[in-house]
N, C-alpha and C. Protein backbone atom coordinates (compact mmCIF):
# COMPACT_ATOMS: atom_id res chain seq x y z
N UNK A 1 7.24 3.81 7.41
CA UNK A 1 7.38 3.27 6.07
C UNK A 1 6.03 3.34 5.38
N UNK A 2 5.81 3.22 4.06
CA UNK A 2 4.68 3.60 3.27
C UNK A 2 4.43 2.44 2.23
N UNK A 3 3.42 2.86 1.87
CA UNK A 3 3.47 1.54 0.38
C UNK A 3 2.89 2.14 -0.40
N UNK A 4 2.94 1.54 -1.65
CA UNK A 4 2.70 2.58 -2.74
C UNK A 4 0.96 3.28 -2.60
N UNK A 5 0.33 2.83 -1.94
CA UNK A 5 -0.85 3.66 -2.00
C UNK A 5 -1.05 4.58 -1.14
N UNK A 6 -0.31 4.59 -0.09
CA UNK A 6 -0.65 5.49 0.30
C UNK A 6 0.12 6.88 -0.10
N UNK A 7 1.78 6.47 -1.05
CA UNK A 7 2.16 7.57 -1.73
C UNK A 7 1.24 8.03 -3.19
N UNK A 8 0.72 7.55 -3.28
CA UNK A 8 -0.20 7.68 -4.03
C UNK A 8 -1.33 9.03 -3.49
N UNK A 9 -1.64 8.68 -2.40
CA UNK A 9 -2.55 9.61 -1.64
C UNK A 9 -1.89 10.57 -1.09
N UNK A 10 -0.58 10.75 -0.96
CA UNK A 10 0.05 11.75 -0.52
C UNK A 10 0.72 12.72 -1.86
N UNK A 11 1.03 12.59 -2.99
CA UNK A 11 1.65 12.51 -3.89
C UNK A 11 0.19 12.83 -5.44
N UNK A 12 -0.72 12.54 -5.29
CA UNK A 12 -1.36 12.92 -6.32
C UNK A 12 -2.71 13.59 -6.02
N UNK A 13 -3.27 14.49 -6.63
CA UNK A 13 -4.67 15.22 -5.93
C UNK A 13 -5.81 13.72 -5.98
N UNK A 14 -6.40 14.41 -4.95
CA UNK A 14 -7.54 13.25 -4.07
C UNK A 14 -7.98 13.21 -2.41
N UNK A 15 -9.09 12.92 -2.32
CA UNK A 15 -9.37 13.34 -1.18
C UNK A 15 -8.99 12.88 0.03
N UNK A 16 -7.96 12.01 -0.52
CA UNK A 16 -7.47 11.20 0.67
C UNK A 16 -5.90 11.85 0.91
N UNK A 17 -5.39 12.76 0.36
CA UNK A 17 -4.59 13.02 0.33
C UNK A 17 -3.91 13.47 2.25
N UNK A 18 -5.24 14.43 2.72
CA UNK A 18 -5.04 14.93 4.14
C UNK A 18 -4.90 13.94 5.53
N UNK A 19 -5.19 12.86 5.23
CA UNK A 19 -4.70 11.63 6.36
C UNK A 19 -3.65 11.00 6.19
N UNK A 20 -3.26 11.10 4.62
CA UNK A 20 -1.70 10.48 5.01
C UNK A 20 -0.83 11.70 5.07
N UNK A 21 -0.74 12.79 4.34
CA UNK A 21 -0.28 14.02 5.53
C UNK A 21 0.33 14.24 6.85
N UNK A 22 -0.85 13.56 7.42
CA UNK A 22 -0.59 13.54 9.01
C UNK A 22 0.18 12.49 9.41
N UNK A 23 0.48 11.27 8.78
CA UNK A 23 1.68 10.11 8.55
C UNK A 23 2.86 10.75 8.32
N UNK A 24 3.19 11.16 6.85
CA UNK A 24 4.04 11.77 6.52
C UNK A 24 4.73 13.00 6.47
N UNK A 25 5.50 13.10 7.54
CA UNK A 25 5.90 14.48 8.25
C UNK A 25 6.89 14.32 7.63
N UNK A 26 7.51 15.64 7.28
CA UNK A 26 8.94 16.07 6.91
C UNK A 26 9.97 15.27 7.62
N UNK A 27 10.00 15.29 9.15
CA UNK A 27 10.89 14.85 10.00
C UNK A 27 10.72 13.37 10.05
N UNK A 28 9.61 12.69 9.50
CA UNK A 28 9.91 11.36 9.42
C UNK A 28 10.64 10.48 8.38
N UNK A 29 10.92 9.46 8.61
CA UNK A 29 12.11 8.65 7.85
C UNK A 29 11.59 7.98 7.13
N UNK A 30 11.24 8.04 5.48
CA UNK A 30 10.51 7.11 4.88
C UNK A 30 11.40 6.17 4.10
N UNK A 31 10.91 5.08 4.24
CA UNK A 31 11.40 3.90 4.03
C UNK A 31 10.15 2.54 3.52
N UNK A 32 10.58 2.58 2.24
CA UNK A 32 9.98 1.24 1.41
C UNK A 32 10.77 0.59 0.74
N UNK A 33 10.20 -0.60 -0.04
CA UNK A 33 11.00 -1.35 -0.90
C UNK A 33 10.85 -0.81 -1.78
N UNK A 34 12.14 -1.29 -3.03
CA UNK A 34 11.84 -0.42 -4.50
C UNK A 34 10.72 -0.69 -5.15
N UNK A 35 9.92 -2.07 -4.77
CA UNK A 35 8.89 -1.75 -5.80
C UNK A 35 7.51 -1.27 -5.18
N UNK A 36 8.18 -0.22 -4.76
CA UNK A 36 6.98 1.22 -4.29
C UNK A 36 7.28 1.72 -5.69
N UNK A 37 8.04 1.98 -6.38
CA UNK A 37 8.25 2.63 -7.74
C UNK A 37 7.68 2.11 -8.96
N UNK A 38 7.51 1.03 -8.60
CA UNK A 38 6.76 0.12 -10.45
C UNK A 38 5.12 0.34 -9.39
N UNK A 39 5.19 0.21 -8.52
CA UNK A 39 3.23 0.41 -8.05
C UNK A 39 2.97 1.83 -8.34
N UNK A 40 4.15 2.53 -7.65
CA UNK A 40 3.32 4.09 -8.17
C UNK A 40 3.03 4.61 -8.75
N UNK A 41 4.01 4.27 -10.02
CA UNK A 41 3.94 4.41 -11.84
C UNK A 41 2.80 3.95 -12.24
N UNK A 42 2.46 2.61 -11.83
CA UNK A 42 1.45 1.91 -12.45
C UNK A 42 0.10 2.77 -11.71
N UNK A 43 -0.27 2.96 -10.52
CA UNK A 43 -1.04 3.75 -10.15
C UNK A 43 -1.62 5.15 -11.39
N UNK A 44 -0.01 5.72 -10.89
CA UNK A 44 -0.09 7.24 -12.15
C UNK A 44 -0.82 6.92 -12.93
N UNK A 45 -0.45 6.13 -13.92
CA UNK A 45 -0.94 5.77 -15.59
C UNK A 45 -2.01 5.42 -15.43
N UNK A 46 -2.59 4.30 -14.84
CA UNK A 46 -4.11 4.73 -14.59
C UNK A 46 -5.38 5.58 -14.71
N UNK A 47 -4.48 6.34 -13.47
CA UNK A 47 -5.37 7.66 -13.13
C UNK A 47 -5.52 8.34 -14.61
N UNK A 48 -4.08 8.80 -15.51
CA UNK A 48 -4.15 9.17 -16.79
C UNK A 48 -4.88 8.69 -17.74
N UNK A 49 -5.27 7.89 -17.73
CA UNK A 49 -5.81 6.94 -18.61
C UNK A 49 -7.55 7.09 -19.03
N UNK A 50 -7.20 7.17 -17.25
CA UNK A 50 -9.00 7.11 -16.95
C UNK A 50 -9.22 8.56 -16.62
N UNK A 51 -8.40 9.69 -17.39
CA UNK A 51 -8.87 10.95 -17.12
C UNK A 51 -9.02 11.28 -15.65
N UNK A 52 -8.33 11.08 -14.85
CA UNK A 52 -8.52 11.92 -13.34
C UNK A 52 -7.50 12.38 -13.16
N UNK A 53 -6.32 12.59 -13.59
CA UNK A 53 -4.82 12.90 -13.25
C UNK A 53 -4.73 13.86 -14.85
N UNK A 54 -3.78 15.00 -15.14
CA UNK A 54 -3.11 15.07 -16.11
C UNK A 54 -1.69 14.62 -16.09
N UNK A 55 -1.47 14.06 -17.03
CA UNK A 55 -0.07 13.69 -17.45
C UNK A 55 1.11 14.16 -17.11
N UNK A 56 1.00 15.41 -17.01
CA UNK A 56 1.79 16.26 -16.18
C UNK A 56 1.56 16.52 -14.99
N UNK A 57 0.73 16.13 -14.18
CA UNK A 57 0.90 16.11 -12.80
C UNK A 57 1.63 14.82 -12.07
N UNK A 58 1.06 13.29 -12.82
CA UNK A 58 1.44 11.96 -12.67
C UNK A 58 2.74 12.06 -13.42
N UNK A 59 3.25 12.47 -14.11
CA UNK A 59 4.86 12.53 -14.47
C UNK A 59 5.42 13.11 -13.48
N UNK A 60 5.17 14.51 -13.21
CA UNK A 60 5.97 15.13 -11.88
C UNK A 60 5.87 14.26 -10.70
N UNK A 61 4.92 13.48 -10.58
CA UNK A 61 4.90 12.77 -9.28
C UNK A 61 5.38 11.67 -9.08
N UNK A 62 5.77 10.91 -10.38
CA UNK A 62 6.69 9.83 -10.22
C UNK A 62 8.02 10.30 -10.12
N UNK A 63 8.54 11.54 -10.88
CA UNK A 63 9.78 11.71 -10.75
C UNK A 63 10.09 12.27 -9.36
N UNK A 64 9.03 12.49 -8.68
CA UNK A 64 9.75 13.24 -7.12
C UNK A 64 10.05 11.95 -6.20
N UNK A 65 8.68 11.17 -6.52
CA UNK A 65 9.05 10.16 -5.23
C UNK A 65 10.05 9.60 -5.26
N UNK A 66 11.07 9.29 -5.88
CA UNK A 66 12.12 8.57 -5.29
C UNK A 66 13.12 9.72 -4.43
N UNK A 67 13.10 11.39 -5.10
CA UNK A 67 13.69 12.03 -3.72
C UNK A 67 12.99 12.04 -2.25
N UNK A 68 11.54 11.48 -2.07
CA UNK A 68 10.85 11.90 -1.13
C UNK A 68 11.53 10.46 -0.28
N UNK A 69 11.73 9.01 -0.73
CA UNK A 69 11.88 8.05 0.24
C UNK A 69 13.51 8.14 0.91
N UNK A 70 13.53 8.23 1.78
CA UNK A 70 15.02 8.33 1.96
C UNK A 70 15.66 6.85 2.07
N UNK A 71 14.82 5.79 2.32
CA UNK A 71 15.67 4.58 2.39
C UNK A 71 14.97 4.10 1.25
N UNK A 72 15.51 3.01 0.14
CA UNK A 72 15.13 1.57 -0.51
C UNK A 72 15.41 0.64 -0.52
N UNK A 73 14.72 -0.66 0.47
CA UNK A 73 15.48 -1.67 0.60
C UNK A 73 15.03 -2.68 -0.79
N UNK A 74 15.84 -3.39 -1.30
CA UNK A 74 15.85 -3.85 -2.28
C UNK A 74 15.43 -5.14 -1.98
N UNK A 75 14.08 -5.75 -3.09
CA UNK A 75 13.25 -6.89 -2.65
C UNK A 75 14.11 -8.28 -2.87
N UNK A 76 15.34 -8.35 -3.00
CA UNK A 76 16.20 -9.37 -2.76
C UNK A 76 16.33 -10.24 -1.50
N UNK A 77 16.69 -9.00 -1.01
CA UNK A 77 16.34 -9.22 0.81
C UNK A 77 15.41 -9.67 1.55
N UNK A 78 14.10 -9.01 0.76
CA UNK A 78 12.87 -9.83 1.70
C UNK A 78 12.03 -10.61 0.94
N UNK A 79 12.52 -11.51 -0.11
CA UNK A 79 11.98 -12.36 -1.23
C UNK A 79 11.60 -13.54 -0.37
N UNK A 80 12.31 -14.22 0.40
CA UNK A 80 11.84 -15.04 1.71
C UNK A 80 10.96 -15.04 2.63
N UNK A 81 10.72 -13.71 3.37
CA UNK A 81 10.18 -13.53 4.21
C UNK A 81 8.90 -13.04 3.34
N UNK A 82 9.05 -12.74 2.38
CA UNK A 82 7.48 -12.19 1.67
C UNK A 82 6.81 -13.13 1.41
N UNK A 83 7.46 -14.05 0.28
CA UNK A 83 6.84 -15.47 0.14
C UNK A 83 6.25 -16.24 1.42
N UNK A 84 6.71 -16.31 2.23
CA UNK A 84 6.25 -16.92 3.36
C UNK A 84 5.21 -16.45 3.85
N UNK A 85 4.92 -14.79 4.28
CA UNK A 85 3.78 -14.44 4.38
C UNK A 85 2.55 -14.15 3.36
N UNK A 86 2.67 -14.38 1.88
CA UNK A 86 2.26 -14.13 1.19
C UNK A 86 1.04 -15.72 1.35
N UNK A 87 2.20 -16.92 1.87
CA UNK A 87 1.93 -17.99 1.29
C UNK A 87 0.67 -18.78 2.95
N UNK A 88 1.82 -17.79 4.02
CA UNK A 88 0.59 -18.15 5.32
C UNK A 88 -0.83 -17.27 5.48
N UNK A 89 -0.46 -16.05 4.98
CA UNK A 89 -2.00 -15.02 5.53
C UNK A 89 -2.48 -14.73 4.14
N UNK A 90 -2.05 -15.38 2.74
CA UNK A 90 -2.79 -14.93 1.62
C UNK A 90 -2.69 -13.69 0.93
N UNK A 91 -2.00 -12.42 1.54
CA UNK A 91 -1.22 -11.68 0.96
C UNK A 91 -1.01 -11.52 -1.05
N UNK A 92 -1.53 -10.59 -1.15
CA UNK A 92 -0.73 -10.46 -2.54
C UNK A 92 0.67 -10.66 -2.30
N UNK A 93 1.46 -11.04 -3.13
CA UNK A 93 3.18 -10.68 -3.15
C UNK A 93 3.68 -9.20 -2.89
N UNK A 94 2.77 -8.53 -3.71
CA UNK A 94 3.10 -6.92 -4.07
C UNK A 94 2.95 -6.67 -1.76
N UNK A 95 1.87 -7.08 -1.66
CA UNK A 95 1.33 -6.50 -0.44
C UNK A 95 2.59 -7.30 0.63
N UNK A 96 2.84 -8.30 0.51
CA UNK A 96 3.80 -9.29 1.10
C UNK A 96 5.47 -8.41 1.18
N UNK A 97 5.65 -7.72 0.40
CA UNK A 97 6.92 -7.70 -0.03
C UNK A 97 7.06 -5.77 0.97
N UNK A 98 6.18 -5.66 1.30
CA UNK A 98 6.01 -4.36 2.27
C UNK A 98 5.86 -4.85 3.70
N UNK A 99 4.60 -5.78 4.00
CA UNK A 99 5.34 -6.49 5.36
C UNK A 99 6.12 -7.16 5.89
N UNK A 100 7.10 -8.12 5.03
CA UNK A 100 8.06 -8.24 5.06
C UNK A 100 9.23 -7.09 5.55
N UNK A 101 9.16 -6.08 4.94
CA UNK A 101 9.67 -4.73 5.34
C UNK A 101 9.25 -4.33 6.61
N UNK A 102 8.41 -4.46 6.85
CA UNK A 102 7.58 -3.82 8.10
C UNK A 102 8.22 -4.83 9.61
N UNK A 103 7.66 -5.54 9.32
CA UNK A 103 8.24 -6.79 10.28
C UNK A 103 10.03 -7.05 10.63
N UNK A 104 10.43 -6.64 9.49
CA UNK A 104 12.07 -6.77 10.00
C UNK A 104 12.69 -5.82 10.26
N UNK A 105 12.21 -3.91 10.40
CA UNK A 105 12.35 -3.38 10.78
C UNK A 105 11.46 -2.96 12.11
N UNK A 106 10.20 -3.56 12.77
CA UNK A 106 9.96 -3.65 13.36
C UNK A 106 8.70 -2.13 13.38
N UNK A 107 8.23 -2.17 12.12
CA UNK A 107 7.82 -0.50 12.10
C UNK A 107 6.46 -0.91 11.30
N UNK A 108 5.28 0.06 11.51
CA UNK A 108 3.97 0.17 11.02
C UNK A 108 4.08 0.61 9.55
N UNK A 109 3.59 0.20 8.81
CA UNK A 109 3.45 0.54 6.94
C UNK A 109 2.00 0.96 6.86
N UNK A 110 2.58 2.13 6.59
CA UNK A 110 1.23 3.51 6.42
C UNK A 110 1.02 3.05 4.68
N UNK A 111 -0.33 2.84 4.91
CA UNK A 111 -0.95 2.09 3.59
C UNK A 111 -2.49 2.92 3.82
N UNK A 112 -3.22 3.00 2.64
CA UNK A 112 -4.41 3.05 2.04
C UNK A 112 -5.48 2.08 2.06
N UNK A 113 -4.76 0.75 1.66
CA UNK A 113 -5.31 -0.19 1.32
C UNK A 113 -5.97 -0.40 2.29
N UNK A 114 -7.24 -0.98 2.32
CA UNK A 114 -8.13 -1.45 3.28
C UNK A 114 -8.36 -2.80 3.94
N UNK A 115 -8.29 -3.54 2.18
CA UNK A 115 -8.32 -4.77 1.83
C UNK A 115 -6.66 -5.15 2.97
N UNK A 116 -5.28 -4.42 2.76
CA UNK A 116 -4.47 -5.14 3.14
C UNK A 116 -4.17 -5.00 4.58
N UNK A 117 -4.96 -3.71 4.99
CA UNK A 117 -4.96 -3.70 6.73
C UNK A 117 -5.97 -4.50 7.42
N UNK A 118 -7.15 -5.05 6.67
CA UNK A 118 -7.73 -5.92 7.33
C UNK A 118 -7.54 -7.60 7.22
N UNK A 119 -6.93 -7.44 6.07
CA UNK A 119 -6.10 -8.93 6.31
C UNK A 119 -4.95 -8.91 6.79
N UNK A 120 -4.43 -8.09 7.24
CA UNK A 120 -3.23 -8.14 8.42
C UNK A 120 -3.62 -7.96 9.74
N UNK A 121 -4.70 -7.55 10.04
CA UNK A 121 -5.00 -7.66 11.45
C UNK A 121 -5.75 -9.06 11.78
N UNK A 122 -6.41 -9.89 10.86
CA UNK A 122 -7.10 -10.90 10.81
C UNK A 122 -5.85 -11.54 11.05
N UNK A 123 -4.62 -11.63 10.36
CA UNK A 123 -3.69 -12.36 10.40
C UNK A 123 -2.50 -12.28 11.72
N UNK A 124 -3.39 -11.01 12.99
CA UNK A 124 -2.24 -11.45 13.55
C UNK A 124 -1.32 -10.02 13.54
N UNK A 125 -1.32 -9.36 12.63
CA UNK A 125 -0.23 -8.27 12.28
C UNK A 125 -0.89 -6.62 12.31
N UNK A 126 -1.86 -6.53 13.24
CA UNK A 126 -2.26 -5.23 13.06
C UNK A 126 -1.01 -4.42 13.41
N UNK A 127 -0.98 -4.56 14.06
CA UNK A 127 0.35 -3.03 15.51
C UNK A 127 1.51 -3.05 13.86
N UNK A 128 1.14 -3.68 12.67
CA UNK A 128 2.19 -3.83 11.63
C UNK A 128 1.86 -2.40 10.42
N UNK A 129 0.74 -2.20 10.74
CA UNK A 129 -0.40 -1.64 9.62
C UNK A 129 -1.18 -0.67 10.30
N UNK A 130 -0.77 0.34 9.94
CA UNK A 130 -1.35 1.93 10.14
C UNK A 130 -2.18 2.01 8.49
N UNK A 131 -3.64 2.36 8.90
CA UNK A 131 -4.79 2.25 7.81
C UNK A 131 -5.22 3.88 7.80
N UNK A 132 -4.50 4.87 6.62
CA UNK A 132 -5.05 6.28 6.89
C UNK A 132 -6.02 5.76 5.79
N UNK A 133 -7.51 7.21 6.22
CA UNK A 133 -7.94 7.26 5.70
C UNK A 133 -8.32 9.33 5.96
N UNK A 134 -9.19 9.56 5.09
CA UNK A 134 -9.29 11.27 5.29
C UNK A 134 -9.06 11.92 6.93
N UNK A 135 -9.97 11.44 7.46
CA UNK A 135 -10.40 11.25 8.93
C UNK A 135 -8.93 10.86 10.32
N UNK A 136 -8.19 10.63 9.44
CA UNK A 136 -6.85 9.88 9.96
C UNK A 136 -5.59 10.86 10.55
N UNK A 137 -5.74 10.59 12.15
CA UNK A 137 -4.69 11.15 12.73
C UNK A 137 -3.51 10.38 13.42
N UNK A 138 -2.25 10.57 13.92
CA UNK A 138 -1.31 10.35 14.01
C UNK A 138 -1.56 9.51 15.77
């Protein structure tokens, strides 16, 4: 499973693009919550904004990712279990609402974030949180 940054790094030019690569294999089963889709967007526009992306690359790349995830579990489901961890290890919500995912499927969330793999291992939840970075193999 992924979270929006690291589709971000897989999905838009950047140098981080080649470690999550090695995460995201064809033959693997990707699976996030839907709001991998309002983070990635919001990501895109950014990048546009601040001149590192053209518009037409961050448009094509929001419209693919939703063929690229094959599952979306819908944050209805893990509105409980997010809050709760959001509210014990300090968690953003946004960041909460992916381990939540992670934890009830029992599977590592290939993330970017640095900030959220080291407060998940502080908290207890590393073996939860796969941290690519360029350098990053499988």
């Amino acid at each position: 499973m992924l979270d929006a940054s690291a589709a971000a790094d897989w999905l838009l030019p950047g140098p981080r693009s080649a470690g999550v690569d090695a995460f995201v294999r064809p033959s693997a089963r990707r699976i996030a919550p839907d709001l991998i889709f309002a983070e990635f967007a919001s990501v895109a526009i950014k990048l546009v904004r601040r001149n590192q992306i053209s518009r037409t690359i961050a448009h094509d790349a929001v419209r693919r990712l939703p063929r690229l995830i094959d599952e979306v579990a819908p944050l209805d489901a893990l509105a409980g279990s997010a809050y709760a961890l959001a509210e014990r290890h300090a968690f953003s919500a946004y960041d909460a609402f992916y381990l939540a995912l992670a934890l009830k499927r029992d599977l590592a969330l290939v993330t970017a974030d640095a900030k959220l793999a080291r407060s998940a291992a502080e908290g207890g939840l590393a073996r939860h949180v796969r941290l690519v970075t360029p350098e990053s193999r499988p």
